[in-house]
C-alpha atoms as a PDB file:
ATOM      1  CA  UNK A   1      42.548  -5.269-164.185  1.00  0.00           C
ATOM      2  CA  UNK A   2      42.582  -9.098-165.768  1.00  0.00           C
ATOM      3  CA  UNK A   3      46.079 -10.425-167.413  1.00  0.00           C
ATOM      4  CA  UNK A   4      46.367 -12.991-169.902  1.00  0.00           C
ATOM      5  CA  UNK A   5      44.308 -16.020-169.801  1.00  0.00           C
ATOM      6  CA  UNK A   6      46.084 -18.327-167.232  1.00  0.00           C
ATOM      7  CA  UNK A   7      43.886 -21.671-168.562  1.00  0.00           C
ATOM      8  CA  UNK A   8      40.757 -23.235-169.455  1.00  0.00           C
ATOM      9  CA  UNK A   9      39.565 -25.998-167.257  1.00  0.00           C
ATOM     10  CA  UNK A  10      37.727 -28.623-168.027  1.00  0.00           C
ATOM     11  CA  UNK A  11      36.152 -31.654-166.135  1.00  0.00           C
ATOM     12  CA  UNK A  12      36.438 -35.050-167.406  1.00  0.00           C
ATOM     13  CA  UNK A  13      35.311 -38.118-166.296  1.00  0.00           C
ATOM     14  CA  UNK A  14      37.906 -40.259-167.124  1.00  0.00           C
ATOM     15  CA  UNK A  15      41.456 -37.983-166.148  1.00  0.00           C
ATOM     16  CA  UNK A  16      43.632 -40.811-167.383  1.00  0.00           C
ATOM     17  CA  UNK A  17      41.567 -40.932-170.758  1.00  0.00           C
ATOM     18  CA  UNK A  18      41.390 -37.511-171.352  1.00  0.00           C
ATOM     19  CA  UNK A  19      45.252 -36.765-170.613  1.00  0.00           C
ATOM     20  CA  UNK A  20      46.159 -39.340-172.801  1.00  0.00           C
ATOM     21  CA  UNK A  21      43.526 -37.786-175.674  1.00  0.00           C
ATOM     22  CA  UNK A  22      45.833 -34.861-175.449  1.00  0.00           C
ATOM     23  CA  UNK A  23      49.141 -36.585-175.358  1.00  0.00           C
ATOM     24  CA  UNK A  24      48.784 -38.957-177.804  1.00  0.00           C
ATOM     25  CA  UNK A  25      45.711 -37.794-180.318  1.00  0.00           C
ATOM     26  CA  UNK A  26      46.774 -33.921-180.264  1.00  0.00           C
ATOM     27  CA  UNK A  27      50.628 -34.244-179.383  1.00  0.00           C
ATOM     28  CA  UNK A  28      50.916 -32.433-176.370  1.00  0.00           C
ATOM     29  CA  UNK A  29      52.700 -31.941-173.140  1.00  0.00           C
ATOM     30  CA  UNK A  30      50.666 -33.599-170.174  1.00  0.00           C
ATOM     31  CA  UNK A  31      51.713 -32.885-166.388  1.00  0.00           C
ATOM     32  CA  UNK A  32      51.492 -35.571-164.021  1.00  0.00           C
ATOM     33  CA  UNK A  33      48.093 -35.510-162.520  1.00  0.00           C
ATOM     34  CA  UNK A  34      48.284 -33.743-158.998  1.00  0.00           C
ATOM     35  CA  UNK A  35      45.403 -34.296-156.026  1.00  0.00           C
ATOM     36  CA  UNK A  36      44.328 -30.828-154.641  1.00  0.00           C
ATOM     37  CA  UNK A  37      42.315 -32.011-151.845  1.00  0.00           C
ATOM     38  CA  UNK A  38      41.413 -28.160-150.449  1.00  0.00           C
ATOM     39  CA  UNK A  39      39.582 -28.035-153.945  1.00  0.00           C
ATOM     40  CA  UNK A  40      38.275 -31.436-153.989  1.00  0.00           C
ATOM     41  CA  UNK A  41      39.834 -32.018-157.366  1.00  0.00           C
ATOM     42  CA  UNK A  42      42.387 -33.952-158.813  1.00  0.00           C
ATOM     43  CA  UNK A  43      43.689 -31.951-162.231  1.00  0.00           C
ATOM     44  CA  UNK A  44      46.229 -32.659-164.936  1.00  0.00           C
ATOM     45  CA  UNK A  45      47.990 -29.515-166.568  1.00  0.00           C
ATOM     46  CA  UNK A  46      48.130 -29.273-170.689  1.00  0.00           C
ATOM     47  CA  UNK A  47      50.730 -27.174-171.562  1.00  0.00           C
ATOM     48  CA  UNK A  48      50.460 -25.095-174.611  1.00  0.00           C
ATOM     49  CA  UNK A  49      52.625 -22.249-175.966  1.00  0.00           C
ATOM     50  CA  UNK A  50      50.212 -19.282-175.254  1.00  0.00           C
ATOM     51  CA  UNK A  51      48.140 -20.706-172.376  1.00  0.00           C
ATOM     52  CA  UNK A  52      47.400 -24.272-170.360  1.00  0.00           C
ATOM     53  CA  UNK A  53      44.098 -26.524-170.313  1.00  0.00           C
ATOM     54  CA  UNK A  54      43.557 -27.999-167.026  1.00  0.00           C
ATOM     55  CA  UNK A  55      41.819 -31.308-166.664  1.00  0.00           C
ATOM     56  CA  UNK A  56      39.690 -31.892-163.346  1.00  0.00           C
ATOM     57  CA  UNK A  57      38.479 -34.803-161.640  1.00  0.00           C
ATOM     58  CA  UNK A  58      36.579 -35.416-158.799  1.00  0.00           C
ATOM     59  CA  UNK A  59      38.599 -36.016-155.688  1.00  0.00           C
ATOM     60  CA  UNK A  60      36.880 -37.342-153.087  1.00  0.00           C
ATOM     61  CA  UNK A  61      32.535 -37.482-152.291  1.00  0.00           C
ATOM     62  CA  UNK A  62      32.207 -33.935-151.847  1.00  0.00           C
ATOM     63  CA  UNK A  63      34.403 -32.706-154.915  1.00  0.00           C
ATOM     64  CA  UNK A  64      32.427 -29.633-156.719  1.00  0.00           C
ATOM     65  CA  UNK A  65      33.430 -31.348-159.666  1.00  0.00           C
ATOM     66  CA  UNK A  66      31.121 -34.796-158.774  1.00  0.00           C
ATOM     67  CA  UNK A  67      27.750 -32.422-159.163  1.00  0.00           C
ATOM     68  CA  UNK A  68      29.445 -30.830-162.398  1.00  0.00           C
ATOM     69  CA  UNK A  69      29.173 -34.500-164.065  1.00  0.00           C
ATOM     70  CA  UNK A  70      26.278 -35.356-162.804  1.00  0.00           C
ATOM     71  CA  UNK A  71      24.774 -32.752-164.731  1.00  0.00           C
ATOM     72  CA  UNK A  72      27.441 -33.111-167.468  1.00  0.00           C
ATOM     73  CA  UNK A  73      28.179 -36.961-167.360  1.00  0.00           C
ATOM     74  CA  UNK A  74      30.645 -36.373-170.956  1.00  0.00           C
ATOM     75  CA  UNK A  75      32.028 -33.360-169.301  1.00  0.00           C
ATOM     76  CA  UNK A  76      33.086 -29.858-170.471  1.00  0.00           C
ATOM     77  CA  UNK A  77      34.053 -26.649-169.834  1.00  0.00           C
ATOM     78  CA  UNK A  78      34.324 -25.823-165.662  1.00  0.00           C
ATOM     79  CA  UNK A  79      35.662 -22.417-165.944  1.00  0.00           C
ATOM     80  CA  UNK A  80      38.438 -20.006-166.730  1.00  0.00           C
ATOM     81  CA  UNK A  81      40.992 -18.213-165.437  1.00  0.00           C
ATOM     82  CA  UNK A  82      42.278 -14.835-165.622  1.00  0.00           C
ATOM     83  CA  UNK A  83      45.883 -13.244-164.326  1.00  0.00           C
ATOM     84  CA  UNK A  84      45.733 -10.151-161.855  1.00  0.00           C
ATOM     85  CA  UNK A  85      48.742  -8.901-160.118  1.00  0.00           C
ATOM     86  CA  UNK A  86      46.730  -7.922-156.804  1.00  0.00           C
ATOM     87  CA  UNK A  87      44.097 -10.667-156.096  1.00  0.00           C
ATOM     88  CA  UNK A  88      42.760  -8.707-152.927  1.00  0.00           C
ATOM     89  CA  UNK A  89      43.047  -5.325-154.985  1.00  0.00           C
ATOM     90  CA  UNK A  90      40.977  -7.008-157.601  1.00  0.00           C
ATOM     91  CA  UNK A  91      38.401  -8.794-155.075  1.00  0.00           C
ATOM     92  CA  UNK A  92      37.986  -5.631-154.000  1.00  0.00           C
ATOM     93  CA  UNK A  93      37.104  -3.336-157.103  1.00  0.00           C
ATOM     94  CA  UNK A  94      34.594  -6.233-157.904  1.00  0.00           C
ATOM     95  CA  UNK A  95      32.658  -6.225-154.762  1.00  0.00           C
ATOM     96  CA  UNK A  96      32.723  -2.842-155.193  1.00  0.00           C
ATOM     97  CA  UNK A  97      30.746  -3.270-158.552  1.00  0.00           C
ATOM     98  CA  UNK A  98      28.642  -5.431-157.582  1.00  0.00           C
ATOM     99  CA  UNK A  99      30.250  -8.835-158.031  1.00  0.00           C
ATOM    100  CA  UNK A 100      29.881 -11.540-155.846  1.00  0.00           C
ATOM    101  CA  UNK A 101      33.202 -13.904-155.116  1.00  0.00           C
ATOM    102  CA  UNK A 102      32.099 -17.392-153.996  1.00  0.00           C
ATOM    103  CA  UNK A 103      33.343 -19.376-150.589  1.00  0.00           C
ATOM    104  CA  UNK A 104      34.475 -16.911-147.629  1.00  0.00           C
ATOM    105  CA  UNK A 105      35.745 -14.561-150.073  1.00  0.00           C
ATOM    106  CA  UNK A 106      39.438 -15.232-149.026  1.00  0.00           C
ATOM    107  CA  UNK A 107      41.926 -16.307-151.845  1.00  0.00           C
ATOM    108  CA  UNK A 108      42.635 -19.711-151.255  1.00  0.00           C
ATOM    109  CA  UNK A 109      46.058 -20.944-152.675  1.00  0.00           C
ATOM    110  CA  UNK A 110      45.478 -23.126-156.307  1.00  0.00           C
ATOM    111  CA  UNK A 111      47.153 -25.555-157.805  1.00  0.00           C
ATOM    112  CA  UNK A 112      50.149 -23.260-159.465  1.00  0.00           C
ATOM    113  CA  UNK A 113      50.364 -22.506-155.649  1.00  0.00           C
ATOM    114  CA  UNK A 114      49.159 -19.180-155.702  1.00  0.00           C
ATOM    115  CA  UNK A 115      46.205 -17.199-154.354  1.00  0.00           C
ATOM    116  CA  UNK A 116      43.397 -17.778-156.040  1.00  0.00           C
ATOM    117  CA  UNK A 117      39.293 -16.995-156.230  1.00  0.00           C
ATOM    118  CA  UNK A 118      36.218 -17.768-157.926  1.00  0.00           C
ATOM    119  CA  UNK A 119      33.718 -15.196-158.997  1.00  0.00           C
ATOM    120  CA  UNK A 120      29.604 -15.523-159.501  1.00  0.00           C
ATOM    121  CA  UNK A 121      29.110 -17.414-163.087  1.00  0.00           C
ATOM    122  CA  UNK A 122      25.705 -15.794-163.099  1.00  0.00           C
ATOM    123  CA  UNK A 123      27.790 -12.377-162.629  1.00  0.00           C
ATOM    124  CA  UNK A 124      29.550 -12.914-165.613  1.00  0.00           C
ATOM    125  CA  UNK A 125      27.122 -14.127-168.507  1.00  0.00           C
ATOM    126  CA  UNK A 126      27.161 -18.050-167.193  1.00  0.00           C
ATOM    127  CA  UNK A 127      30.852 -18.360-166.916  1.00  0.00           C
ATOM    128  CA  UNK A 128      32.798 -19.194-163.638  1.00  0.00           C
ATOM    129  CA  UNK A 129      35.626 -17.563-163.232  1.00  0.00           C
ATOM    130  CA  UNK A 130      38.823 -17.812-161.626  1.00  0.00           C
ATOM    131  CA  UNK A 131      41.663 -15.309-160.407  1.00  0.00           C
ATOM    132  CA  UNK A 132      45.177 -16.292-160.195  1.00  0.00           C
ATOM    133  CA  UNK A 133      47.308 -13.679-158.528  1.00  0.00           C
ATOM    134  CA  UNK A 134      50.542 -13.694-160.411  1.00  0.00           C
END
């Protein structure tokens, strides 16, 4: 059912600090940082030749990301995120199983601008998850 990893995402305090980390200390390409208010994030894209690293930052009071540094104040790993070709064909063979998808359980469109959801990280060994239709 899951692709190929999409990306590994990873909340920073500092975007600006942390994208230039990866430009300048590890040489790579660094997208322009991008406000996805729906998400409450603000995130930077790292792109690498087999997969992407995707910085987040709080975006606004509310931002999911805030209470993920509060608890993490150096940051770390958020979540990551698979590639399925159906996203409501996969929702569905998880519920099925058991799984619980968080929000409404409607795919919400991400920052690649395509339908995406979140599953239970307590359904999957600790780990958030996202799905990125492709």
């Amino acid at each position: 059912m899951i692709g190929r990893l999409n990306h590994v995402a990873i909340a920073v305090p500092d975007l600006a600090a942390a994208s230039a980390q990866y430009a300048e200390t590890l040489g790579a390409t660094v997208g322009a940082p991008q406000d996805e208010p729906e998400h409450g994030v603000t995130v930077v894209f790292i792109e690498l030749p087999n997969t992407k690293i995707e910085l987040l930052h709080p975006l606004g009071e509310d931002s999911p990301i805030r209470g993920f540094l509060d608890k993490n104040p150096a940051g770390g790993i958020h979540h990551i995120c698979y590639e399925v070709e159906d996203i409501l064909a996969a929702r569905d063979r998880l519920t099925a199983r058991g799984a619980r998808i968080l929000g409404s359980g409607e795919p919400k469109i991400g920052a690649h601008g395509k339908p995406v959801l979140f599953l239970h990280p307590k359904d999957f060994n600790g780990t958030l998850i996202e799905l990125e239709q492709v």
